[in-house]
C-alpha atoms as a PDB file:
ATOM      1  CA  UNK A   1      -5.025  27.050 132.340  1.00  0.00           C
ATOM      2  CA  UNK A   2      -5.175  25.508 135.966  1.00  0.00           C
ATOM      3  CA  UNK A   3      -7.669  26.992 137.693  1.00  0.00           C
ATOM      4  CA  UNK A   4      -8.779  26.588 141.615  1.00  0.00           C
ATOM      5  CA  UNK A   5     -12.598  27.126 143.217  1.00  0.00           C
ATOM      6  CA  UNK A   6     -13.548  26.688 146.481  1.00  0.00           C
ATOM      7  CA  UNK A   7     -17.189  26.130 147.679  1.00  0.00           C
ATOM      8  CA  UNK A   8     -18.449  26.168 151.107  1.00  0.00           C
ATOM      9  CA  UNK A   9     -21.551  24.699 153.136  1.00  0.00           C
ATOM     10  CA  UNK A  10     -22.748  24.980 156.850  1.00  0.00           C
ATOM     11  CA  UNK A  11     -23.405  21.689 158.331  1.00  0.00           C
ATOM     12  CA  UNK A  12     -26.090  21.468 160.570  1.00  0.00           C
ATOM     13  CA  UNK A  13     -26.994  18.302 162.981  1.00  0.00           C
ATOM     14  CA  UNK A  14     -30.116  16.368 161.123  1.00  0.00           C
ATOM     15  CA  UNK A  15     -29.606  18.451 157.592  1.00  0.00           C
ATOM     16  CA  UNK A  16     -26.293  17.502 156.567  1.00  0.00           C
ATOM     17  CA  UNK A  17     -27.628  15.265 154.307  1.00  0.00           C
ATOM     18  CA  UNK A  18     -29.473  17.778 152.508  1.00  0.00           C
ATOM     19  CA  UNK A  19     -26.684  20.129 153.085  1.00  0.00           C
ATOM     20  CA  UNK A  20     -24.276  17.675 151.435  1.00  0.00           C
ATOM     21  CA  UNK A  21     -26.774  17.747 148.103  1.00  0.00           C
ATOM     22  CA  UNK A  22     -27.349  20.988 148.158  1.00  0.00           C
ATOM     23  CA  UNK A  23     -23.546  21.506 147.683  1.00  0.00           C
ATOM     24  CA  UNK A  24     -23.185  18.788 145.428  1.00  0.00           C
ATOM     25  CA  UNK A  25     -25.580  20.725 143.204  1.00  0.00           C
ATOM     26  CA  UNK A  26     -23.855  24.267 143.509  1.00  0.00           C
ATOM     27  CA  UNK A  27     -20.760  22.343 142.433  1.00  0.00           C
ATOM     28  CA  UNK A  28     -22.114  20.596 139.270  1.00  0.00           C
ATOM     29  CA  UNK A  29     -23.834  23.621 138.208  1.00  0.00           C
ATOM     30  CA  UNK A  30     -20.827  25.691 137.992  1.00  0.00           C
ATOM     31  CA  UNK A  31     -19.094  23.190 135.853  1.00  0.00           C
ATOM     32  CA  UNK A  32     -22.016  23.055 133.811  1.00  0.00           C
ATOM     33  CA  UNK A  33     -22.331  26.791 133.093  1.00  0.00           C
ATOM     34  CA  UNK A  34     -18.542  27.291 132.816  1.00  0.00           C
ATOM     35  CA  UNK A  35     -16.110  26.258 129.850  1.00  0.00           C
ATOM     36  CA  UNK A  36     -14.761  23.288 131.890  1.00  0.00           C
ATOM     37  CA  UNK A  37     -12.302  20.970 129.918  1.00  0.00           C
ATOM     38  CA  UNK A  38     -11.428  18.664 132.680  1.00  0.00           C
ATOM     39  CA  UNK A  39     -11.399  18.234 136.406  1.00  0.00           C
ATOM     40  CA  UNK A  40      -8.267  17.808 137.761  1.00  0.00           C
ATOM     41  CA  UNK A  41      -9.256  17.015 141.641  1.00  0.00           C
ATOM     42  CA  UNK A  42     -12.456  17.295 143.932  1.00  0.00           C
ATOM     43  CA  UNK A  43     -11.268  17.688 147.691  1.00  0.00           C
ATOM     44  CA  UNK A  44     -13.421  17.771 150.805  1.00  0.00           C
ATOM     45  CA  UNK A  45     -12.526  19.521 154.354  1.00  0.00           C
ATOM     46  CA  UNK A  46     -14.625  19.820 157.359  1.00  0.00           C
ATOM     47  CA  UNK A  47     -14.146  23.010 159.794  1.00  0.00           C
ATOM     48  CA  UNK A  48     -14.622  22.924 163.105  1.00  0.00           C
ATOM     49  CA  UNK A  49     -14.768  24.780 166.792  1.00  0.00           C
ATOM     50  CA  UNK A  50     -14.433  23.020 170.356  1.00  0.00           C
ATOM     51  CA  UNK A  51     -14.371  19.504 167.867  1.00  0.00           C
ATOM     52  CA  UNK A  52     -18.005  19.880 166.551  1.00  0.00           C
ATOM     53  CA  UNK A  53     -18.130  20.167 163.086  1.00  0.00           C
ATOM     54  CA  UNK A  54     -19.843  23.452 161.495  1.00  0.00           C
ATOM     55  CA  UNK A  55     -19.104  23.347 157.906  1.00  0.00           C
ATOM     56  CA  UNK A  56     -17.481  21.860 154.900  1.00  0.00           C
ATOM     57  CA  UNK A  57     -15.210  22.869 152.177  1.00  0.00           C
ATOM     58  CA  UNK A  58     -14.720  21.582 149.045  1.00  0.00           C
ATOM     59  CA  UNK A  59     -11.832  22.587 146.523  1.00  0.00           C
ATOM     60  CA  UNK A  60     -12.041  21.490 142.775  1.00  0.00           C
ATOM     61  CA  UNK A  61      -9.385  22.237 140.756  1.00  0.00           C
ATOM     62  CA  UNK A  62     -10.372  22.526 137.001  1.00  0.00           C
ATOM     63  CA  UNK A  63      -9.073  23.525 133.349  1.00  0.00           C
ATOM     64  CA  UNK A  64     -10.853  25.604 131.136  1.00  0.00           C
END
């Protein structure tokens, strides 16, 4: 079955970096702990207000 998870992350100026890896991490642990068969895509959007940006979302869409 097709399955759809979205994760999200503030972004802050001068800790993205560590934002971005903390993320990264969130991500790979869920697939880790979960019955994943395959990924199907990984997909990364950035929010934003007044054309700052203030967070990122990132979609992975998955079979179990």
């Amino acid at each position: 079955m097709t399955k759809v998870k979205t994760f999200t992350s503030p972004l802050r100026m001068f800790h993205v970096h560590n934002e971005l890896i903390a993320l990264d991490k969130e991500v790979n642990d869920f697939l880790q702990t979960n019955t994943i068969k395959r990924v199907i895509s990984v997909c990364d959007s950035t929010t934003n207000t007044n054309g700052g940006t203030m967070g990122i979302i990132r979609v992975v869409t998955y079979e179990e």
